[in-house]
PDB file of N, CA and C in Angstrom:
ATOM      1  N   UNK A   1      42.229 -36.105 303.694  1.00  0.00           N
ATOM      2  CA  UNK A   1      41.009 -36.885 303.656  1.00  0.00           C
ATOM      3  C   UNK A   1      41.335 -38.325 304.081  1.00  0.00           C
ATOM      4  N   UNK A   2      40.605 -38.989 305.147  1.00  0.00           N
ATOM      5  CA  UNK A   2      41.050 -40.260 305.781  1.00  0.00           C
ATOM      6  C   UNK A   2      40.685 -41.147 304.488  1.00  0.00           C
ATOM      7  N   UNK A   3      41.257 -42.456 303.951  1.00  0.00           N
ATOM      8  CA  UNK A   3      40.960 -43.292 303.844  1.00  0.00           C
ATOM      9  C   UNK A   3      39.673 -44.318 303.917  1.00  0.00           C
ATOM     10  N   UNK A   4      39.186 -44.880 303.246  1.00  0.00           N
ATOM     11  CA  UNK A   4      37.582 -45.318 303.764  1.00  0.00           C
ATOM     12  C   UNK A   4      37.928 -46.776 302.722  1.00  0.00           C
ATOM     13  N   UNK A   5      38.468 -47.183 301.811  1.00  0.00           N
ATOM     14  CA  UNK A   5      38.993 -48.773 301.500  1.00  0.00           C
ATOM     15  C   UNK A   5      40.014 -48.977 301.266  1.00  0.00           C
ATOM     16  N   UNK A   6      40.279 -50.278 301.048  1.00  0.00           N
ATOM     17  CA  UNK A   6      40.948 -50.837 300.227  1.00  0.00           C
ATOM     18  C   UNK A   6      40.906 -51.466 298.977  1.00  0.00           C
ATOM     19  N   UNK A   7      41.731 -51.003 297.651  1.00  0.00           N
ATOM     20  CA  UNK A   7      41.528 -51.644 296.477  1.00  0.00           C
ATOM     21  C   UNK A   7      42.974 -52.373 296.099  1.00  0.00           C
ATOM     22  N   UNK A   8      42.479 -52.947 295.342  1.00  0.00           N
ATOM     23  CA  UNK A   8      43.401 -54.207 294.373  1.00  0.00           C
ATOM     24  C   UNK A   8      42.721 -54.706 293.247  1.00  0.00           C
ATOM     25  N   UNK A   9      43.269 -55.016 292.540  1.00  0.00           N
ATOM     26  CA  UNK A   9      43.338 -55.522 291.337  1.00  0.00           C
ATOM     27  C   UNK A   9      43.587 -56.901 291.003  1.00  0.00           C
ATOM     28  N   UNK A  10      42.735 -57.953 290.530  1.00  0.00           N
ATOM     29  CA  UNK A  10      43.001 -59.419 290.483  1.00  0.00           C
ATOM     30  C   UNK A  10      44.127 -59.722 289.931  1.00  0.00           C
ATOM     31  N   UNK A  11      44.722 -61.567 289.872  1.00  0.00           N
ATOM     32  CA  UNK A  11      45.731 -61.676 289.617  1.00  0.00           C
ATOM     33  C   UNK A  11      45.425 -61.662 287.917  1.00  0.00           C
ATOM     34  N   UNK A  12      46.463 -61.770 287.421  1.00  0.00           N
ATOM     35  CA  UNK A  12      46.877 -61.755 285.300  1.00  0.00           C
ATOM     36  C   UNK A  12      46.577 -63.451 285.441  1.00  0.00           C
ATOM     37  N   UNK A  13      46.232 -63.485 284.358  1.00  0.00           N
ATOM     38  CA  UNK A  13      45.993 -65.256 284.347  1.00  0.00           C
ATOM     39  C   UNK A  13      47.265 -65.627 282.996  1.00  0.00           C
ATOM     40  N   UNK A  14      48.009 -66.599 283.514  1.00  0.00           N
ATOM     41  CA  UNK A  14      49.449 -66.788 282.686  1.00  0.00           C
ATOM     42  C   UNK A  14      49.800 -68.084 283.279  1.00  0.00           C
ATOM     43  N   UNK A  15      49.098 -69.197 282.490  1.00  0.00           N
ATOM     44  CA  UNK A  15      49.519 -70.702 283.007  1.00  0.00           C
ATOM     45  C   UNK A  15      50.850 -70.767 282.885  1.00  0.00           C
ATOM     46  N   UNK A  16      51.868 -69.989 282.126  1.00  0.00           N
ATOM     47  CA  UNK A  16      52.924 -70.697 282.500  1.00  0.00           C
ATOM     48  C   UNK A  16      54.143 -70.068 283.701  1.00  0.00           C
ATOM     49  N   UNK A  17      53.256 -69.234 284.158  1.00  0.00           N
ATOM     50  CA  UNK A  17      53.829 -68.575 285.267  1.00  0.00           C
ATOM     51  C   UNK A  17      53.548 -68.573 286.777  1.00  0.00           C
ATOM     52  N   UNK A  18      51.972 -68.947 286.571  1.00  0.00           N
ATOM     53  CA  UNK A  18      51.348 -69.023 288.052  1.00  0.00           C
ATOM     54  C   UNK A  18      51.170 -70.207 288.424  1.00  0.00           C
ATOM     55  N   UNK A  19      51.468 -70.653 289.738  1.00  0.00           N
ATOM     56  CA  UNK A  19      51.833 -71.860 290.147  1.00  0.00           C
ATOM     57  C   UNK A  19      51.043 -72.235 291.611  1.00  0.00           C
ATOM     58  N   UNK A  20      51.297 -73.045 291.999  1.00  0.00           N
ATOM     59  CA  UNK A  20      49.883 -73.294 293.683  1.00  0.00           C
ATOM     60  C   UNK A  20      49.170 -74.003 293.278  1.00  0.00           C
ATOM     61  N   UNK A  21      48.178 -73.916 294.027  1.00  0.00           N
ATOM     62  CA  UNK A  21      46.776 -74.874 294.013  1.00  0.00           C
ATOM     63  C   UNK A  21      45.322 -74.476 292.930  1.00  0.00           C
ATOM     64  N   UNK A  22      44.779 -75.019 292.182  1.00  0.00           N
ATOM     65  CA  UNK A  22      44.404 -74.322 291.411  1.00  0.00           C
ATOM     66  C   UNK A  22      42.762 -74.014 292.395  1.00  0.00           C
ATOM     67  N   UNK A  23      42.239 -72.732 292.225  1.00  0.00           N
ATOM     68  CA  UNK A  23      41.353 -71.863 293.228  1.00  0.00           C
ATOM     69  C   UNK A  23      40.518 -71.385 291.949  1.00  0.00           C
ATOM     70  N   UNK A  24      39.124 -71.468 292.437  1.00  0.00           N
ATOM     71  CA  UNK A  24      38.006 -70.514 291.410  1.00  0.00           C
ATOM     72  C   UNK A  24      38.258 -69.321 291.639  1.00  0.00           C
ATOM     73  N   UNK A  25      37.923 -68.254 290.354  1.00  0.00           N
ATOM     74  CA  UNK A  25      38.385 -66.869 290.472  1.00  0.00           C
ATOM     75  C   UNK A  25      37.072 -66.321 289.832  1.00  0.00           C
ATOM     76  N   UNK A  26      36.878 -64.996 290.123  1.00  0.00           N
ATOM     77  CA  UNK A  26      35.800 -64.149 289.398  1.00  0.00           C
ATOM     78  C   UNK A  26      36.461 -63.458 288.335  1.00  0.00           C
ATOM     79  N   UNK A  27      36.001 -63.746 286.744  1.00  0.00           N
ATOM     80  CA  UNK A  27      36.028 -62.735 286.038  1.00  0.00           C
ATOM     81  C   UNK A  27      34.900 -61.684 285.637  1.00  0.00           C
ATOM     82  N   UNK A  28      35.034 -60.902 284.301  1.00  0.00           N
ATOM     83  CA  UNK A  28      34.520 -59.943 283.743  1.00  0.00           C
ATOM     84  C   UNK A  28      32.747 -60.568 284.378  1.00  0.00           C
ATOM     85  N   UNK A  29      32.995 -61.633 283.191  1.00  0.00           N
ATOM     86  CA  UNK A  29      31.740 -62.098 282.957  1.00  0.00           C
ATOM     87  C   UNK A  29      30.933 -62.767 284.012  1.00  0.00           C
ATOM     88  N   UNK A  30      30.914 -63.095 285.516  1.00  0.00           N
ATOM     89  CA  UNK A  30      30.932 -63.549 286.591  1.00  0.00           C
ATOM     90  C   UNK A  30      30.048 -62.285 287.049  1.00  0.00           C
ATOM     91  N   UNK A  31      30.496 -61.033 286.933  1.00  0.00           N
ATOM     92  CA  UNK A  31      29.672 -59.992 288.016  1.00  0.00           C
ATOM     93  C   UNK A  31      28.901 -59.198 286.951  1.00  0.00           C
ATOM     94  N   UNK A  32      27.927 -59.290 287.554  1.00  0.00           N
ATOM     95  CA  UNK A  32      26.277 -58.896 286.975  1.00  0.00           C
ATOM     96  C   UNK A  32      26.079 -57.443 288.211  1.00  0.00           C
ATOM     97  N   UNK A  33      25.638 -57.121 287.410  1.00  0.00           N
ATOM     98  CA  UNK A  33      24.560 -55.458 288.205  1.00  0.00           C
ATOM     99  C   UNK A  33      24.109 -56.110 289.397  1.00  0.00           C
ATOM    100  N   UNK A  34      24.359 -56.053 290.761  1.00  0.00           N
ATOM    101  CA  UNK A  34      24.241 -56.343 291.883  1.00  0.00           C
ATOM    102  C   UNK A  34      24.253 -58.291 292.187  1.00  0.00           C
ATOM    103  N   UNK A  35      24.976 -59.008 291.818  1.00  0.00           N
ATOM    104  CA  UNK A  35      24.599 -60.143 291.215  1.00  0.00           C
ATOM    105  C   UNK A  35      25.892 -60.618 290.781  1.00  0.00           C
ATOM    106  N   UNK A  36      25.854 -62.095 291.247  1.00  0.00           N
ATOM    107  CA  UNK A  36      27.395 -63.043 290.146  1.00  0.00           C
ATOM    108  C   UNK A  36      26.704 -64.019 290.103  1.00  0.00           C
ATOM    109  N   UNK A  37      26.952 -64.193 288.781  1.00  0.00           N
ATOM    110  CA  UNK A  37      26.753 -65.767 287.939  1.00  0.00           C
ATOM    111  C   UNK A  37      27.829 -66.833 288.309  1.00  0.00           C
ATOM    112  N   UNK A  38      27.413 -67.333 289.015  1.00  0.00           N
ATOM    113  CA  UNK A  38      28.674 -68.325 289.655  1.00  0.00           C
ATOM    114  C   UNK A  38      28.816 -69.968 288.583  1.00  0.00           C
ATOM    115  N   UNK A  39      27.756 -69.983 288.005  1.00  0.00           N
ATOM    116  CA  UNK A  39      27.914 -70.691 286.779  1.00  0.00           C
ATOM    117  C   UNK A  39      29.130 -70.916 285.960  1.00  0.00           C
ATOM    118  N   UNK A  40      29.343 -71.979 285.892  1.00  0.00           N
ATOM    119  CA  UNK A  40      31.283 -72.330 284.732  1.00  0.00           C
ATOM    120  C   UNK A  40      32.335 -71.441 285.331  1.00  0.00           C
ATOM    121  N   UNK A  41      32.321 -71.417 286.516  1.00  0.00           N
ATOM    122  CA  UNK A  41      33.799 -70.706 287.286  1.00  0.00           C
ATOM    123  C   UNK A  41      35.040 -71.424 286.409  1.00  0.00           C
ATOM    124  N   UNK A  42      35.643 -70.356 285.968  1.00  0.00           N
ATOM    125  CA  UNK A  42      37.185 -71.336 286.063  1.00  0.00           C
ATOM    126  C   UNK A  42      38.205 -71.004 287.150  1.00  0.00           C
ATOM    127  N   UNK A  43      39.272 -71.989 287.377  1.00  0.00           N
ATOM    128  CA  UNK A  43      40.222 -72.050 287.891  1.00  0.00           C
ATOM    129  C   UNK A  43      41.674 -71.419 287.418  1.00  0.00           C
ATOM    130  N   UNK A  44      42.224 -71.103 288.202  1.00  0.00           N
ATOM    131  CA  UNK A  44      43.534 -70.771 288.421  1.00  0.00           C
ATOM    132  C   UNK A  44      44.592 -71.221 289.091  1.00  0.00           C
ATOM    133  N   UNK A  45      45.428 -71.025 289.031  1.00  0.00           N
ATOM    134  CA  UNK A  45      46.533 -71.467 290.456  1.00  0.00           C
ATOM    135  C   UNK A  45      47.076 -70.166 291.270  1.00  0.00           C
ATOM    136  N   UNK A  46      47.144 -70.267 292.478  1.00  0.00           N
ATOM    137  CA  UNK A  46      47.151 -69.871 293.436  1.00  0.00           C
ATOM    138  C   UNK A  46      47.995 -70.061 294.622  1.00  0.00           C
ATOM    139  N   UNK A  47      49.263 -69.013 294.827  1.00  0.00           N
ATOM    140  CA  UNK A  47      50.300 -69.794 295.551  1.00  0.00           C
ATOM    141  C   UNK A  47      49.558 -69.313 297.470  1.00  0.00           C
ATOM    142  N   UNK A  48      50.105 -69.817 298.223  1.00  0.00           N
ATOM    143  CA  UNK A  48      49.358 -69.645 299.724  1.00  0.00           C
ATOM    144  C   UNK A  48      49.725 -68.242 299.701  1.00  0.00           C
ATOM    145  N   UNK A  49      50.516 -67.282 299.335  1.00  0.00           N
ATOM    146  CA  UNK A  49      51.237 -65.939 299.834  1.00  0.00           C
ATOM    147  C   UNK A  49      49.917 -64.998 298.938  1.00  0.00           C
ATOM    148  N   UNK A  50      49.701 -65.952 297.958  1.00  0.00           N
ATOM    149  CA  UNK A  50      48.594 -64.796 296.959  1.00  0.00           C
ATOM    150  C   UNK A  50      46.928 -64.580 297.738  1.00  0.00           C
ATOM    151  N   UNK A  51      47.063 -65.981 299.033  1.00  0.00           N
ATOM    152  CA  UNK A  51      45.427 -65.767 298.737  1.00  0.00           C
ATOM    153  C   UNK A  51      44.992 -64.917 300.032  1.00  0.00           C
ATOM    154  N   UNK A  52      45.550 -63.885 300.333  1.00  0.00           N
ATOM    155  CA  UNK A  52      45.034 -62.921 301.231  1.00  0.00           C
ATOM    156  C   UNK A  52      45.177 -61.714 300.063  1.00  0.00           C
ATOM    157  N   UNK A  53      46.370 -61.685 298.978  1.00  0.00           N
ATOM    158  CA  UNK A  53      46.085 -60.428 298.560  1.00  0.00           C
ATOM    159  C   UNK A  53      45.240 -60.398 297.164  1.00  0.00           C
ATOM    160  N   UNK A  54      44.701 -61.748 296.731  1.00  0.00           N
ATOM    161  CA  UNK A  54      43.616 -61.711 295.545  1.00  0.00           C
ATOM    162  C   UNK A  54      42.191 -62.202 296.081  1.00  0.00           C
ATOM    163  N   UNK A  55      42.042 -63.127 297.331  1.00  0.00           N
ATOM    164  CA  UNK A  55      41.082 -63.419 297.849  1.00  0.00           C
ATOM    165  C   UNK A  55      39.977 -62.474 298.048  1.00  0.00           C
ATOM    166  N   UNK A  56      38.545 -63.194 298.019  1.00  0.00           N
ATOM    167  CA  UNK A  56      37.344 -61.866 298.489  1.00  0.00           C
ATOM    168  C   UNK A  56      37.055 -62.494 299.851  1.00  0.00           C
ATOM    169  N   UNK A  57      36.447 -61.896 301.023  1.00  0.00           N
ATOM    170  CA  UNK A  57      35.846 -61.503 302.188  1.00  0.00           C
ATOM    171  C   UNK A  57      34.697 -61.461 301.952  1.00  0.00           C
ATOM    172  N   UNK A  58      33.810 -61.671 302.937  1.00  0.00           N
ATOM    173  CA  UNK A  58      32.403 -61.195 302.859  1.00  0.00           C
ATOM    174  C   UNK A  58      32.302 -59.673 302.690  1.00  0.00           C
ATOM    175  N   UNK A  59      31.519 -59.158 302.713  1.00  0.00           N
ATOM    176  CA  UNK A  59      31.378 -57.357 302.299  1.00  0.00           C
ATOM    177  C   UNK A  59      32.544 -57.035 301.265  1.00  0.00           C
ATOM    178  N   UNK A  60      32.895 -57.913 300.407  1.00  0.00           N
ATOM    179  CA  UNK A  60      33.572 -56.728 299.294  1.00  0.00           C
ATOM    180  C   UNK A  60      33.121 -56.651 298.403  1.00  0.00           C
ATOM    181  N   UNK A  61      33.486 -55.254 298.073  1.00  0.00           N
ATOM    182  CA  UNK A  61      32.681 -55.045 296.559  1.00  0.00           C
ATOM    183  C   UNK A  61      33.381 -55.457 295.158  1.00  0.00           C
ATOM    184  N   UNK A  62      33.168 -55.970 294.489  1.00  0.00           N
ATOM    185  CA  UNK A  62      33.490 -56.528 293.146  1.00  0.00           C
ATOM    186  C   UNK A  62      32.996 -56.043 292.104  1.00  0.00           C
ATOM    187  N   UNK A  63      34.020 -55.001 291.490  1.00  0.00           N
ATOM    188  CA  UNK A  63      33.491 -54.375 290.596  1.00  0.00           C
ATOM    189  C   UNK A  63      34.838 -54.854 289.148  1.00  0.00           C
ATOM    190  N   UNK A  64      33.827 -54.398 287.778  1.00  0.00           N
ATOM    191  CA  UNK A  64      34.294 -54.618 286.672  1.00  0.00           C
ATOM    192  C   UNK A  64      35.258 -53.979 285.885  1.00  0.00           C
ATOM    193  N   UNK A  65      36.346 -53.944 285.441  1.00  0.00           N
ATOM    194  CA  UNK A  65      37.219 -52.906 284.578  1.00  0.00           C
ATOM    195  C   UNK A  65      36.397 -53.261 283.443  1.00  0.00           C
ATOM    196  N   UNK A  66      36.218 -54.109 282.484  1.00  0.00           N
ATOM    197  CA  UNK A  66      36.071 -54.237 280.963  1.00  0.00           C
ATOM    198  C   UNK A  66      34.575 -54.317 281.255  1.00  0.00           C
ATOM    199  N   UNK A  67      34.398 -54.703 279.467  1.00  0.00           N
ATOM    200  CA  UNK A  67      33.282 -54.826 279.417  1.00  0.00           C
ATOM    201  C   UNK A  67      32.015 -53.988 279.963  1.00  0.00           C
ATOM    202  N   UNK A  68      31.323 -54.091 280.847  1.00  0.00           N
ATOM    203  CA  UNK A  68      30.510 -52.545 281.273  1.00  0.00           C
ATOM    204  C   UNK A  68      31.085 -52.266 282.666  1.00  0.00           C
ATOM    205  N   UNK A  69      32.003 -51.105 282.148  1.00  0.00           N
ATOM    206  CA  UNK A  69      33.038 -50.619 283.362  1.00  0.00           C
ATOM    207  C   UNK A  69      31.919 -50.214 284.719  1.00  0.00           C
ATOM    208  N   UNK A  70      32.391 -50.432 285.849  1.00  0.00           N
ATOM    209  CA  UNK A  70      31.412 -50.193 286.900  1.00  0.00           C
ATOM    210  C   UNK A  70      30.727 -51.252 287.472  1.00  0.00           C
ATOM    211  N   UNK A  71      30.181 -52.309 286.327  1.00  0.00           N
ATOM    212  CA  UNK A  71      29.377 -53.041 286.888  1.00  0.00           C
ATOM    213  C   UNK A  71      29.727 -53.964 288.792  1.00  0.00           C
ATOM    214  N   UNK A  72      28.989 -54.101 289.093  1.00  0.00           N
ATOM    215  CA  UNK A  72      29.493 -54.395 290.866  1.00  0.00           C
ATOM    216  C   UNK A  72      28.354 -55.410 291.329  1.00  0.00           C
ATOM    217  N   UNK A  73      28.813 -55.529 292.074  1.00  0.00           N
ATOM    218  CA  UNK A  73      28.031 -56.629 293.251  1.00  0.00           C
ATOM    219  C   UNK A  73      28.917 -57.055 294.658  1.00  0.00           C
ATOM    220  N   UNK A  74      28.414 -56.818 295.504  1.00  0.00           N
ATOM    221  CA  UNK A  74      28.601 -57.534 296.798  1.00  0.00           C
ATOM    222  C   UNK A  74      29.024 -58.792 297.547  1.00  0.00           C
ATOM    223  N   UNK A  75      30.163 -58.984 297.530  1.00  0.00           N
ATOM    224  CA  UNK A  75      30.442 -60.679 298.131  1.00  0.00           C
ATOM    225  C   UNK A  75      29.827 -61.342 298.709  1.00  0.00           C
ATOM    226  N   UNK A  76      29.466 -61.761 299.456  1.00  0.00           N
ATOM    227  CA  UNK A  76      28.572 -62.202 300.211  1.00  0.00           C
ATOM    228  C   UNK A  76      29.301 -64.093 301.090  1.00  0.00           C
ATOM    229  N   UNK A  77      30.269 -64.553 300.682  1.00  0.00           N
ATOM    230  CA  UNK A  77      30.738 -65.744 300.687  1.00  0.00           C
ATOM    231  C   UNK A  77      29.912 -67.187 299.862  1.00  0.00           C
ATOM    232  N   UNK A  78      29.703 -66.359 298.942  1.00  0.00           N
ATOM    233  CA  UNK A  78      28.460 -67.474 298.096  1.00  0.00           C
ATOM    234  C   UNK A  78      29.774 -69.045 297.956  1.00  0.00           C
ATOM    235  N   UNK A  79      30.789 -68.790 297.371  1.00  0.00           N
ATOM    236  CA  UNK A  79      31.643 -69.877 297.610  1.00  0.00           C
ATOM    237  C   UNK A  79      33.015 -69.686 298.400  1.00  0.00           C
ATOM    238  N   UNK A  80      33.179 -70.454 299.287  1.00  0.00           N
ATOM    239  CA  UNK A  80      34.850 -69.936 300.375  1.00  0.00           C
ATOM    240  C   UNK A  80      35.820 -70.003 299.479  1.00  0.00           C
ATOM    241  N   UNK A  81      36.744 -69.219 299.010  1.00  0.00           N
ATOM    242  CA  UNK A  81      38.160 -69.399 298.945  1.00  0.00           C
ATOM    243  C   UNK A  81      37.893 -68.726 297.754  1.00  0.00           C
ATOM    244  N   UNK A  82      36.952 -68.168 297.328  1.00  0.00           N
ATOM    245  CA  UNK A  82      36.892 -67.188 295.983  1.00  0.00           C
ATOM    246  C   UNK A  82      37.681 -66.207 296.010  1.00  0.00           C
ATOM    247  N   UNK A  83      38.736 -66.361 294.424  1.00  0.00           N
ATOM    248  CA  UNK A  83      39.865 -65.166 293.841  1.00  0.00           C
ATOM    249  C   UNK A  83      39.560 -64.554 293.089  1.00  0.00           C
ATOM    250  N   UNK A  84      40.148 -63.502 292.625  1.00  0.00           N
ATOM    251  CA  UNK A  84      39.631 -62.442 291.681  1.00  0.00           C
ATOM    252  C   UNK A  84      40.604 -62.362 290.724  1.00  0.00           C
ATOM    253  N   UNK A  85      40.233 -62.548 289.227  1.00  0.00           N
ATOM    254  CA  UNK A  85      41.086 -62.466 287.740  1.00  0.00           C
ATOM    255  C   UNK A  85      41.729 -60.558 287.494  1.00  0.00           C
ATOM    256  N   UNK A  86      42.453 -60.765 286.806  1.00  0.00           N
ATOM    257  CA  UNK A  86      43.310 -59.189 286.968  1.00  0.00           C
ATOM    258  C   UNK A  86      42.244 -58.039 286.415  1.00  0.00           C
ATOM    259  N   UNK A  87      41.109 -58.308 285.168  1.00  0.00           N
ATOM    260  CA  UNK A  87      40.393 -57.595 284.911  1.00  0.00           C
ATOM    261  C   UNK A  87      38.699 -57.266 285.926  1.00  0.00           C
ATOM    262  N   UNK A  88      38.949 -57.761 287.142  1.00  0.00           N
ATOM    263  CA  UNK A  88      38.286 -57.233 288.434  1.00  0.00           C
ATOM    264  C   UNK A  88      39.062 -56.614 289.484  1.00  0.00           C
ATOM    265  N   UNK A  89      38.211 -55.628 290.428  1.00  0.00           N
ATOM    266  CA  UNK A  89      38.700 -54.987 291.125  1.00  0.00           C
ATOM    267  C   UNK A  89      37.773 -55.408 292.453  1.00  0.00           C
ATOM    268  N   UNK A  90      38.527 -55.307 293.726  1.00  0.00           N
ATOM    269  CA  UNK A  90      38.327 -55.355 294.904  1.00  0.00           C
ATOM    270  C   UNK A  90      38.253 -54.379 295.592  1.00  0.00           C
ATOM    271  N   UNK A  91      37.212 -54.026 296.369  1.00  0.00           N
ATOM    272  CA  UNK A  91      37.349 -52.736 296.621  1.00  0.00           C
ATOM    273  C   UNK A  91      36.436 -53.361 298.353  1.00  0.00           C
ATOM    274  N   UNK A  92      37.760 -53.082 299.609  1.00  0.00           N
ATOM    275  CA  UNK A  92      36.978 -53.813 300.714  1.00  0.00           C
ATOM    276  C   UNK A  92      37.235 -52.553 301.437  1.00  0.00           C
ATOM    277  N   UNK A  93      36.045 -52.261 301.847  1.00  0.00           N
ATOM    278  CA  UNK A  93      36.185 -50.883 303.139  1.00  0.00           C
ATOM    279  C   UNK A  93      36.966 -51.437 304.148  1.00  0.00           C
ATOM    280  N   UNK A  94      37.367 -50.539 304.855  1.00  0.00           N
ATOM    281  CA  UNK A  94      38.848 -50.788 305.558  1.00  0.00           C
ATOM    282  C   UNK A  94      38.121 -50.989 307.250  1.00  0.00           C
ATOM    283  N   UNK A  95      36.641 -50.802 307.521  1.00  0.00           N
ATOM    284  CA  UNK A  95      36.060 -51.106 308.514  1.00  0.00           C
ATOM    285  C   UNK A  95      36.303 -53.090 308.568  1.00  0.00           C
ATOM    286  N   UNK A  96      36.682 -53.620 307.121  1.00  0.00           N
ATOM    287  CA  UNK A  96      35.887 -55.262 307.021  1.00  0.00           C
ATOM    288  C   UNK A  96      37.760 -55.373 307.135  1.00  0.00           C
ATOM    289  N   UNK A  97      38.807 -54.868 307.093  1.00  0.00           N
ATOM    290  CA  UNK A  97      39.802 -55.293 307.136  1.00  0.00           C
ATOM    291  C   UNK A  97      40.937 -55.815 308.703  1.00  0.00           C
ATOM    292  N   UNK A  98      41.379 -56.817 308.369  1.00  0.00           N
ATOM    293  CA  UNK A  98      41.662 -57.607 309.532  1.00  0.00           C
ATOM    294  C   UNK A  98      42.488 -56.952 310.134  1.00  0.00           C
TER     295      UNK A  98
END
């Protein structure tokens, strides 16, 4: 069966380990049933090597591990340089991949 995305898993948030520039990230509470509350983003740090493999794209889907497993919504580039926290998942069809 061919392939049809790509998934990943956001980075672990561990100030005394992660280091870079500090970058807004999506957590749990961020993705709503078709929908993100972009309201009180926090930050992270972010080294340059991480932000192709935690970064979102336009067309990816952002879906939830915790809290109400499933929940999703659509990227859309509402803010540039948006990362994803370890308890979200990325899920980019492999048509949107570079």
């Amino acid at each position: 069966m061919p392939e049809i995305a790509e998934f990943r898993l956001g980075k672990m948030l561990d100030q005394n380990k992660n280091r870079g520039q500090p970058m807004p990230y999506l957590a749990n509470i961020n993705v709503r049933w078709g929908e993100f509350d972009l309201e009180n983003l926090r930050e992270m740090r972010f080294e340059e090597s991480e932000i192709e493999t935690f970064g979102l794209r336009y067309g990816d889907i952002v879906m939830c591990e915790g809290g109400e497993p499933g929940r999703c919504a659509i990227w859309k580039n509402q803010i540039p340089g948006m990362m994803i926290q370890k308890a979200i998942h990325r899920i980019r069809p492999l048509g949107l991949v570079d």
